[in-house]
N, C-alpha and C. Protein backbone atom coordinates (compact mmCIF):
# COMPACT_ATOMS: atom_id res chain seq x y z
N UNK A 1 106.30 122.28 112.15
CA UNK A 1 105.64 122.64 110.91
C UNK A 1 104.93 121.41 110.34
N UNK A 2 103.88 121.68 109.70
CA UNK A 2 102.81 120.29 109.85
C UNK A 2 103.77 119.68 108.07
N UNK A 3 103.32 118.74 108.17
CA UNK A 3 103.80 118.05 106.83
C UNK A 3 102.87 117.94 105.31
N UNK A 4 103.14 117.91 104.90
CA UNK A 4 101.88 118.06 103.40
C UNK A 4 101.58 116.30 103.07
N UNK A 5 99.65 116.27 103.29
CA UNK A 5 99.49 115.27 103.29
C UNK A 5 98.52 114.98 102.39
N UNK A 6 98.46 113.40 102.08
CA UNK A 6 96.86 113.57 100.84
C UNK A 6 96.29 112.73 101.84
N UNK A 7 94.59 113.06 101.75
CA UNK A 7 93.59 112.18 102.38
C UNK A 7 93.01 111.66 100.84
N UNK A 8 92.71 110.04 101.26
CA UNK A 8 92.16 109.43 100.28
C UNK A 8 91.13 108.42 100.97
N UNK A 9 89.76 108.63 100.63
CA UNK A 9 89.00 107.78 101.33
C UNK A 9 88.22 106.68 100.38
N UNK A 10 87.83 105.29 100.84
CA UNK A 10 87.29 104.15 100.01
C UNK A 10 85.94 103.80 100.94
N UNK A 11 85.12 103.15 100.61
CA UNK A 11 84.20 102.42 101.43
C UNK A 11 84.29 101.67 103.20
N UNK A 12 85.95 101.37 102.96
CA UNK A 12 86.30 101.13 103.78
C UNK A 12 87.60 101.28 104.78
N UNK A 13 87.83 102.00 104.42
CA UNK A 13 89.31 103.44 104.90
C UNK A 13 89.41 104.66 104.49
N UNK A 14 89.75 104.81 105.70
CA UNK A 14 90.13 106.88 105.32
C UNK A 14 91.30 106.63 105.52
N UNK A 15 92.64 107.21 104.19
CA UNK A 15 94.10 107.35 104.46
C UNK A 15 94.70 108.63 104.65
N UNK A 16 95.62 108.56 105.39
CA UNK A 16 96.26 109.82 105.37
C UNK A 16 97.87 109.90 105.35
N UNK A 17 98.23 110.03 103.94
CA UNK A 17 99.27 109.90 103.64
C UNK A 17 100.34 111.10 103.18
N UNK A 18 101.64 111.49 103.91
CA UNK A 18 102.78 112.02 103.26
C UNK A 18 103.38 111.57 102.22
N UNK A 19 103.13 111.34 101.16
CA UNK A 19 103.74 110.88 100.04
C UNK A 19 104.93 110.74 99.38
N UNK A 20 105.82 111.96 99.73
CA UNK A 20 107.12 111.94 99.55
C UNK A 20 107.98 110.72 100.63
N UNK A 21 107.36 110.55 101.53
CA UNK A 21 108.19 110.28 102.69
C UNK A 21 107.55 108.38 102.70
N UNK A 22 106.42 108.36 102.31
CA UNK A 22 106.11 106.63 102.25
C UNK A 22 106.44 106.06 100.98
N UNK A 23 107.15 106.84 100.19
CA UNK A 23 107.81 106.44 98.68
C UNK A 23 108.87 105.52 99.14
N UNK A 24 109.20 105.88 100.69
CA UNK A 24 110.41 105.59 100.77
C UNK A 24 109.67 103.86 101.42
N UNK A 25 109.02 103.63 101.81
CA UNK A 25 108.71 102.35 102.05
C UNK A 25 109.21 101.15 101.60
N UNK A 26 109.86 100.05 102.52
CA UNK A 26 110.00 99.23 101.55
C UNK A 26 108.55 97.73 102.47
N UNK A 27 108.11 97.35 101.42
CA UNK A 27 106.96 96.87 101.90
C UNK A 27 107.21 95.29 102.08
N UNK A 28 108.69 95.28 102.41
CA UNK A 28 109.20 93.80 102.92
C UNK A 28 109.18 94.13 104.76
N UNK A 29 109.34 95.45 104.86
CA UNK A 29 109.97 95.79 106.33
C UNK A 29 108.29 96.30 107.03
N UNK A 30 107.46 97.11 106.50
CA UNK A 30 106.29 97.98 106.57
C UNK A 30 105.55 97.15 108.06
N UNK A 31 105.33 97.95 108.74
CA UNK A 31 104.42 96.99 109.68
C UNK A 31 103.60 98.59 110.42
N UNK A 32 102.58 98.02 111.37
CA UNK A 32 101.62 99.41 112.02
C UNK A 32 101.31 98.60 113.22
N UNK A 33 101.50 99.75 114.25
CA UNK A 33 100.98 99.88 115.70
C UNK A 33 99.14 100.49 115.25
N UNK A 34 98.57 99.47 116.19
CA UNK A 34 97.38 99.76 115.87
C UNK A 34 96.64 100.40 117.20
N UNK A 35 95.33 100.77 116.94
CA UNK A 35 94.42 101.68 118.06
C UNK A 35 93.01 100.81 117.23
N UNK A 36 92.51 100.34 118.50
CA UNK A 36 91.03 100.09 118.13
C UNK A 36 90.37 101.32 118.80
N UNK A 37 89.10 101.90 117.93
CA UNK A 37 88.22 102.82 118.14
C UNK A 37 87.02 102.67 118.49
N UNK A 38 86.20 103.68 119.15
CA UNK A 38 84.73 103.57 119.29
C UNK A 38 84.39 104.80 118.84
N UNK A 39 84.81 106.14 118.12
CA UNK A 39 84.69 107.66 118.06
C UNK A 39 85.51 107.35 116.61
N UNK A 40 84.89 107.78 115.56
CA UNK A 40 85.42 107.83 114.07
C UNK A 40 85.78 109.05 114.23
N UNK A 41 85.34 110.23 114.50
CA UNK A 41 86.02 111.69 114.77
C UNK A 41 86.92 111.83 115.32
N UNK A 42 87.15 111.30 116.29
CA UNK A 42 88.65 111.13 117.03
C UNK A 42 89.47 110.50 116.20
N UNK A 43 89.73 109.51 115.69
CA UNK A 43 90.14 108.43 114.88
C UNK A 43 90.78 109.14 113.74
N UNK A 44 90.05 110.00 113.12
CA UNK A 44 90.11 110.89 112.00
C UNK A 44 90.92 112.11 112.27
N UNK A 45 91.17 112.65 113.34
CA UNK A 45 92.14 113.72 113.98
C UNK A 45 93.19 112.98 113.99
N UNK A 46 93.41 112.05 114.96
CA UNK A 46 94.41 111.01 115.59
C UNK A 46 95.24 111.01 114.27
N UNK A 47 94.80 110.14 113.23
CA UNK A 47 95.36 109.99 112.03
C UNK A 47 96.14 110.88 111.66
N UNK A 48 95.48 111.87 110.81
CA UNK A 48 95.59 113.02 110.10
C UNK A 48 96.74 113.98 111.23
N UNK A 49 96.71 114.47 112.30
CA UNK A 49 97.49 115.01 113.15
C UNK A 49 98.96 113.82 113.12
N UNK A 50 99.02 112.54 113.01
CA UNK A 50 99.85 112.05 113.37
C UNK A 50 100.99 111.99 111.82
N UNK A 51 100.23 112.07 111.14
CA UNK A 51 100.64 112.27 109.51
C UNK A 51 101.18 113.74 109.24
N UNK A 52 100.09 114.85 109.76
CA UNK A 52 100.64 115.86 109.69
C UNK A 52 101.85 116.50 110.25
N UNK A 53 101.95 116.16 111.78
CA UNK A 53 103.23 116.29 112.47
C UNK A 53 104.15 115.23 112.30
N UNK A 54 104.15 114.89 111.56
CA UNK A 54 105.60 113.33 111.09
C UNK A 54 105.80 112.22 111.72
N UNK A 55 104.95 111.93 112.98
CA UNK A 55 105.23 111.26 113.44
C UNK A 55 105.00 110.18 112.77
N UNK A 56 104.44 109.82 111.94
CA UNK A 56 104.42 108.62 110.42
C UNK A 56 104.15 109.32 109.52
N UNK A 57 104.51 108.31 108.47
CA UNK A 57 104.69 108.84 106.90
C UNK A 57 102.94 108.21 106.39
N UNK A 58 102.69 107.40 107.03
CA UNK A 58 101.12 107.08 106.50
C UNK A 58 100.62 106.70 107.67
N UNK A 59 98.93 106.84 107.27
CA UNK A 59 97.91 106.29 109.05
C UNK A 59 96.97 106.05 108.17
N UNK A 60 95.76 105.49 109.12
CA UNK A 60 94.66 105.33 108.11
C UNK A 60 93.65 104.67 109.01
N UNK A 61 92.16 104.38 108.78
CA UNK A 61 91.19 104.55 109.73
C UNK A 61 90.32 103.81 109.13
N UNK A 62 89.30 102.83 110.02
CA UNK A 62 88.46 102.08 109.16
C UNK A 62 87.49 103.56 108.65
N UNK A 63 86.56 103.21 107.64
CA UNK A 63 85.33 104.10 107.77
C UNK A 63 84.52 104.13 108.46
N UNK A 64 84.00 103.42 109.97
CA UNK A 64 83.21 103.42 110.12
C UNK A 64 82.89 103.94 111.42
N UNK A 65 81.58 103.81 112.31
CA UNK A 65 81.55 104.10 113.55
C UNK A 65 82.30 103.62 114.46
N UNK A 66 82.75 102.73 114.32
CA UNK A 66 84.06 102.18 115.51
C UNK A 66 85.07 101.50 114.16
N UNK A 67 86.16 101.00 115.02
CA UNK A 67 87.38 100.21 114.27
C UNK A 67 88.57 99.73 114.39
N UNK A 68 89.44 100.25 113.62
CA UNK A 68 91.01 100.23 113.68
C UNK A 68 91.71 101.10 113.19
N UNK A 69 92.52 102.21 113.70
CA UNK A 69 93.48 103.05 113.01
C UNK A 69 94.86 102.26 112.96
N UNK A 70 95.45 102.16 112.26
CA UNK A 70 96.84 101.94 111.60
C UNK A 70 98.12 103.06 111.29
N UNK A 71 98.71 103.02 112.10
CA UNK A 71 99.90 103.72 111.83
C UNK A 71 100.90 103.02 111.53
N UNK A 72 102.25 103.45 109.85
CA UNK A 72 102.66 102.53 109.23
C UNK A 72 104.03 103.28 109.45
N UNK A 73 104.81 101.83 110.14
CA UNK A 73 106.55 102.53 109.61
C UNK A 73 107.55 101.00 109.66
N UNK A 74 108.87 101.01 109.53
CA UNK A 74 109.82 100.21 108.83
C UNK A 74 109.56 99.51 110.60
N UNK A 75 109.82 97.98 110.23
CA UNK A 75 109.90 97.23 111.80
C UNK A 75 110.98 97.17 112.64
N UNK A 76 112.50 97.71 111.52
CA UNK A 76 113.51 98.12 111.75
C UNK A 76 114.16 99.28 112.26
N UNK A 77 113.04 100.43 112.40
CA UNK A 77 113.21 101.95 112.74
C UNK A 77 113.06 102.41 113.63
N UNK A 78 113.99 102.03 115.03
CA UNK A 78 113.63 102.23 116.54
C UNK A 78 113.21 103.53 116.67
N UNK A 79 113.98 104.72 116.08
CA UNK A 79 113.40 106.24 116.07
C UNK A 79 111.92 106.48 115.70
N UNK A 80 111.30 105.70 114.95
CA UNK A 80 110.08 105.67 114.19
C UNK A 80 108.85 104.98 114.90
N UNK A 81 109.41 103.80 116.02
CA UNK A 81 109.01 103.09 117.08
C UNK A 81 108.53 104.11 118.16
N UNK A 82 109.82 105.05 118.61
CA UNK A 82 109.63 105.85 119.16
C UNK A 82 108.84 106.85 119.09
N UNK A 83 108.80 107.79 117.87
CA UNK A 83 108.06 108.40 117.86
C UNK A 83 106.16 108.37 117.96
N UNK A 84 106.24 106.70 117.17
CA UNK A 84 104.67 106.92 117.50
C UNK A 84 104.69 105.95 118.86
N UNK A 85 105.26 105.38 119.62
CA UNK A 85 104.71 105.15 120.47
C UNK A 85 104.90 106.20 121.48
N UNK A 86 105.64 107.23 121.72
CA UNK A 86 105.15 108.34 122.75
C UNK A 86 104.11 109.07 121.90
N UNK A 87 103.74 109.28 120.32
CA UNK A 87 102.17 109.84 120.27
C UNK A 87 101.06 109.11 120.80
N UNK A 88 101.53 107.63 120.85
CA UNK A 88 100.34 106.87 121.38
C UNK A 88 100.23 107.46 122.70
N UNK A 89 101.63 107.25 123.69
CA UNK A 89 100.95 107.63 124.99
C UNK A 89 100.56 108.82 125.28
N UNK A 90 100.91 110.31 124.42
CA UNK A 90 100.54 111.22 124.73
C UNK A 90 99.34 111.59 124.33
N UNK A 91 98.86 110.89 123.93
CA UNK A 91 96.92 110.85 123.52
C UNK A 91 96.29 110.08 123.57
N UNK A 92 96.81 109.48 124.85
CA UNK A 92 96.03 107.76 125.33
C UNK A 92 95.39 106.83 124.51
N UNK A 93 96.38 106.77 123.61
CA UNK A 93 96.10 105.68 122.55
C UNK A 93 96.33 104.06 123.57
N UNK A 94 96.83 104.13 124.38
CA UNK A 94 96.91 102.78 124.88
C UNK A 94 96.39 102.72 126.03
N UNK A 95 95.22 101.62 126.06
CA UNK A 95 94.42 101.20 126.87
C UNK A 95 95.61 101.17 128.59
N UNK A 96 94.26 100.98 129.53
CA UNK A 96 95.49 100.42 131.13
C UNK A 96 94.88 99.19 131.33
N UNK A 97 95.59 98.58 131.90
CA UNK A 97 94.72 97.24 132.68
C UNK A 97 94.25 97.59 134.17
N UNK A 98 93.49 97.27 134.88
CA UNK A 98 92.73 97.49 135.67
C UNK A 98 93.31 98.22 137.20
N UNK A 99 95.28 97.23 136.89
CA UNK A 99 95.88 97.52 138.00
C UNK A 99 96.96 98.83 137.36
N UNK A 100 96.73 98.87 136.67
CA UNK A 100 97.28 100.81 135.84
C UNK A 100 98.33 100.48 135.13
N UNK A 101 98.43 99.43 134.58
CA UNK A 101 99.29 98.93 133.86
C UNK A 101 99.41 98.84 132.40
N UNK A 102 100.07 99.48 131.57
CA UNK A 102 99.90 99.46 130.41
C UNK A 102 99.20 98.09 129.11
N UNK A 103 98.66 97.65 128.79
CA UNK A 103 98.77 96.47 127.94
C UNK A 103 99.66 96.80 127.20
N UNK A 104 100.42 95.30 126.46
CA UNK A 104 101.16 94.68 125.44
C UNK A 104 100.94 94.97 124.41
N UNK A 105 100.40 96.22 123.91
CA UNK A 105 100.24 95.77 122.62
C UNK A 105 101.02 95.56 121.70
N UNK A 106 100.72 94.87 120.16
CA UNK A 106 101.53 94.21 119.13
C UNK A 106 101.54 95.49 118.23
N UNK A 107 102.99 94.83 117.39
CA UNK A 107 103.36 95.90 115.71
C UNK A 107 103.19 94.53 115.08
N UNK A 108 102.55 95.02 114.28
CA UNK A 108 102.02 94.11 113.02
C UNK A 108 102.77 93.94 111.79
N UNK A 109 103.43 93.18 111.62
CA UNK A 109 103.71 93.13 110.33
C UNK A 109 102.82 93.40 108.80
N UNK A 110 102.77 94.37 108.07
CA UNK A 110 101.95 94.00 106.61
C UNK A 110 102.16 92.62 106.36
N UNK A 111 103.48 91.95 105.82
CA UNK A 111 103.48 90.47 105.71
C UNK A 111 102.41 89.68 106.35
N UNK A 112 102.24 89.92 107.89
CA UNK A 112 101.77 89.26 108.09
C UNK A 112 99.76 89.39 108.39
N UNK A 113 99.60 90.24 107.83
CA UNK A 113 98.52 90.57 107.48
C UNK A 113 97.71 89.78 105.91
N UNK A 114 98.80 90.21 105.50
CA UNK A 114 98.72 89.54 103.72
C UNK A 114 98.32 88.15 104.14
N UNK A 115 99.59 87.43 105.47
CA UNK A 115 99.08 86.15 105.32
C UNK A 115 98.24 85.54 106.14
N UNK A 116 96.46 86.21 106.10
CA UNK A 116 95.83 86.39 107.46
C UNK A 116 96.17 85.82 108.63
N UNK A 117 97.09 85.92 109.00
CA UNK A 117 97.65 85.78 110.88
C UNK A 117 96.51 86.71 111.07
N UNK A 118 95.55 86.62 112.25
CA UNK A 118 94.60 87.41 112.77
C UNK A 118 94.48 86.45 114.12
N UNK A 119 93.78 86.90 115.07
CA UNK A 119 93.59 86.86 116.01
C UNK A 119 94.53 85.50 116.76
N UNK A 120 94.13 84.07 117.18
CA UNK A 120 95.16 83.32 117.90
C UNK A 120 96.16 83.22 116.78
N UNK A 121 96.21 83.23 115.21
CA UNK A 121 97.33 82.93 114.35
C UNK A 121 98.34 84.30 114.59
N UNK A 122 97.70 85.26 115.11
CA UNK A 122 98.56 86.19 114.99
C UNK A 122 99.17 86.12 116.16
N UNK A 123 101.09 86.15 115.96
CA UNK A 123 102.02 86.18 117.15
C UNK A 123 102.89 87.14 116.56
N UNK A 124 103.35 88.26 117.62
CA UNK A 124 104.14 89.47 117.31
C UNK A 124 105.27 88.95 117.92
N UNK A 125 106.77 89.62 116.64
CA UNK A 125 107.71 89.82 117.89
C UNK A 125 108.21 91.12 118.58
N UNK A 126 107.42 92.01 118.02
CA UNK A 126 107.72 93.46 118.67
C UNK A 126 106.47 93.77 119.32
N UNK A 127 106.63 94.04 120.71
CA UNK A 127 105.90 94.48 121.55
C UNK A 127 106.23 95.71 122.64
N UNK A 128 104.87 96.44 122.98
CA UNK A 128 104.84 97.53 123.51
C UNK A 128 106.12 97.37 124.37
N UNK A 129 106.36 96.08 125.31
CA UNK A 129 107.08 95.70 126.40
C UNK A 129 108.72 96.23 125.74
N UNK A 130 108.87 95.59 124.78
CA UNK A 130 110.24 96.11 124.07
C UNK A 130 110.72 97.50 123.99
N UNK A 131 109.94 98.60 124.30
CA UNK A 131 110.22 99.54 124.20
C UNK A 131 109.94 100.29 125.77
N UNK A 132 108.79 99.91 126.53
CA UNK A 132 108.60 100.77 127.60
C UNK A 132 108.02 100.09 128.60
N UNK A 133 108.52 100.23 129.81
CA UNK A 133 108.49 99.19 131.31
C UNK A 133 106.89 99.89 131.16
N UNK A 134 105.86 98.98 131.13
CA UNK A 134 104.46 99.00 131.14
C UNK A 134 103.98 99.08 132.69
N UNK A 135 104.60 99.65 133.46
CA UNK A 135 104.07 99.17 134.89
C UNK A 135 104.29 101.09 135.06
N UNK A 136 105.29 102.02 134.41
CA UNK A 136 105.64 102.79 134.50
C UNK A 136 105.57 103.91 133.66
N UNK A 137 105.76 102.93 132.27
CA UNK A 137 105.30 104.03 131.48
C UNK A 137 106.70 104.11 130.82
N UNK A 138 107.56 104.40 131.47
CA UNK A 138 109.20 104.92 131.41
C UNK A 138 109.94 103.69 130.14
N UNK A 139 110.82 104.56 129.24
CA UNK A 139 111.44 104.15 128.19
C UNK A 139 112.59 103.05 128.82
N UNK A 140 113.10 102.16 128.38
CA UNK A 140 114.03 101.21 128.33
C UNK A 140 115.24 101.59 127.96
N UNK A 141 116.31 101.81 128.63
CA UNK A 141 117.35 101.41 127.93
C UNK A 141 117.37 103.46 126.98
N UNK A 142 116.64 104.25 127.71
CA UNK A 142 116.46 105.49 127.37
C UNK A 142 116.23 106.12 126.47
């Protein structure tokens, strides 16, 4: 059953938020698995579908023709880990490397966003690898 969500859009994000359920946020823990885009329409489903079916309590999308979607949950919430990272793989949110291998990708801390860590400043300690043998696909530790 889909979840009741508000869309709120700015110049430079489209959000899509469950509200009851990101109240619960605490924005010491908050971090997002990200998707870079080239299709804002896709981007805009992706979101909104991933908000609607629970698999996060908030997502959100640059505005523009290409970008970054953001999906937001506790860095502490392996169930919550889980859930969006099998939405990632079940809608090929994650790129392969050449030899069919999943990439690494990072969970971001908000903290560390606030304190622009971006590109070489930015070092994750939760990675795709932590959760799923990237050569396979297959969950860790089950």
């Amino acid at each position: 059953m889909a979840k009741p969500l508000k869309k709120v859009s700015n110049a430079y994000w489209v959000y899509y938020v469950n509200e009851a359920e990101a109240k619960k946020f605490d924005d010491s823990k908050v971090g997002k698995w990200m998707y870079f885009f080239k299709d804002n329409d896709f981007a805009a489903k992706i979101c909104e579908k991933a908000v609607a079916d629970g698999v996060v309590a908030e997502a959100k999308h640059s505005n523009a023709p290409d970008g970054v979607c953001c999906f937001y949950l506790h860095f502490d919430d392996k169930e919550a880990h889980k859930r969006c990272i099998t939405y990632f793989l079940e809608n090929g949110l994650i790129r392969k490397t050449k030899a069919g291998k999943l990439y690494n990708i990072s969970f971001k801390l908000d903290d560390q966003t606030r304190n622009g860590e971006y590109g070489d400043g930015f070092v994750s300690e939760i990675k795709l690898a932590n959760f799923v043998n990237l050569e396979t696909g297959e969950w860790i530790g089950g």
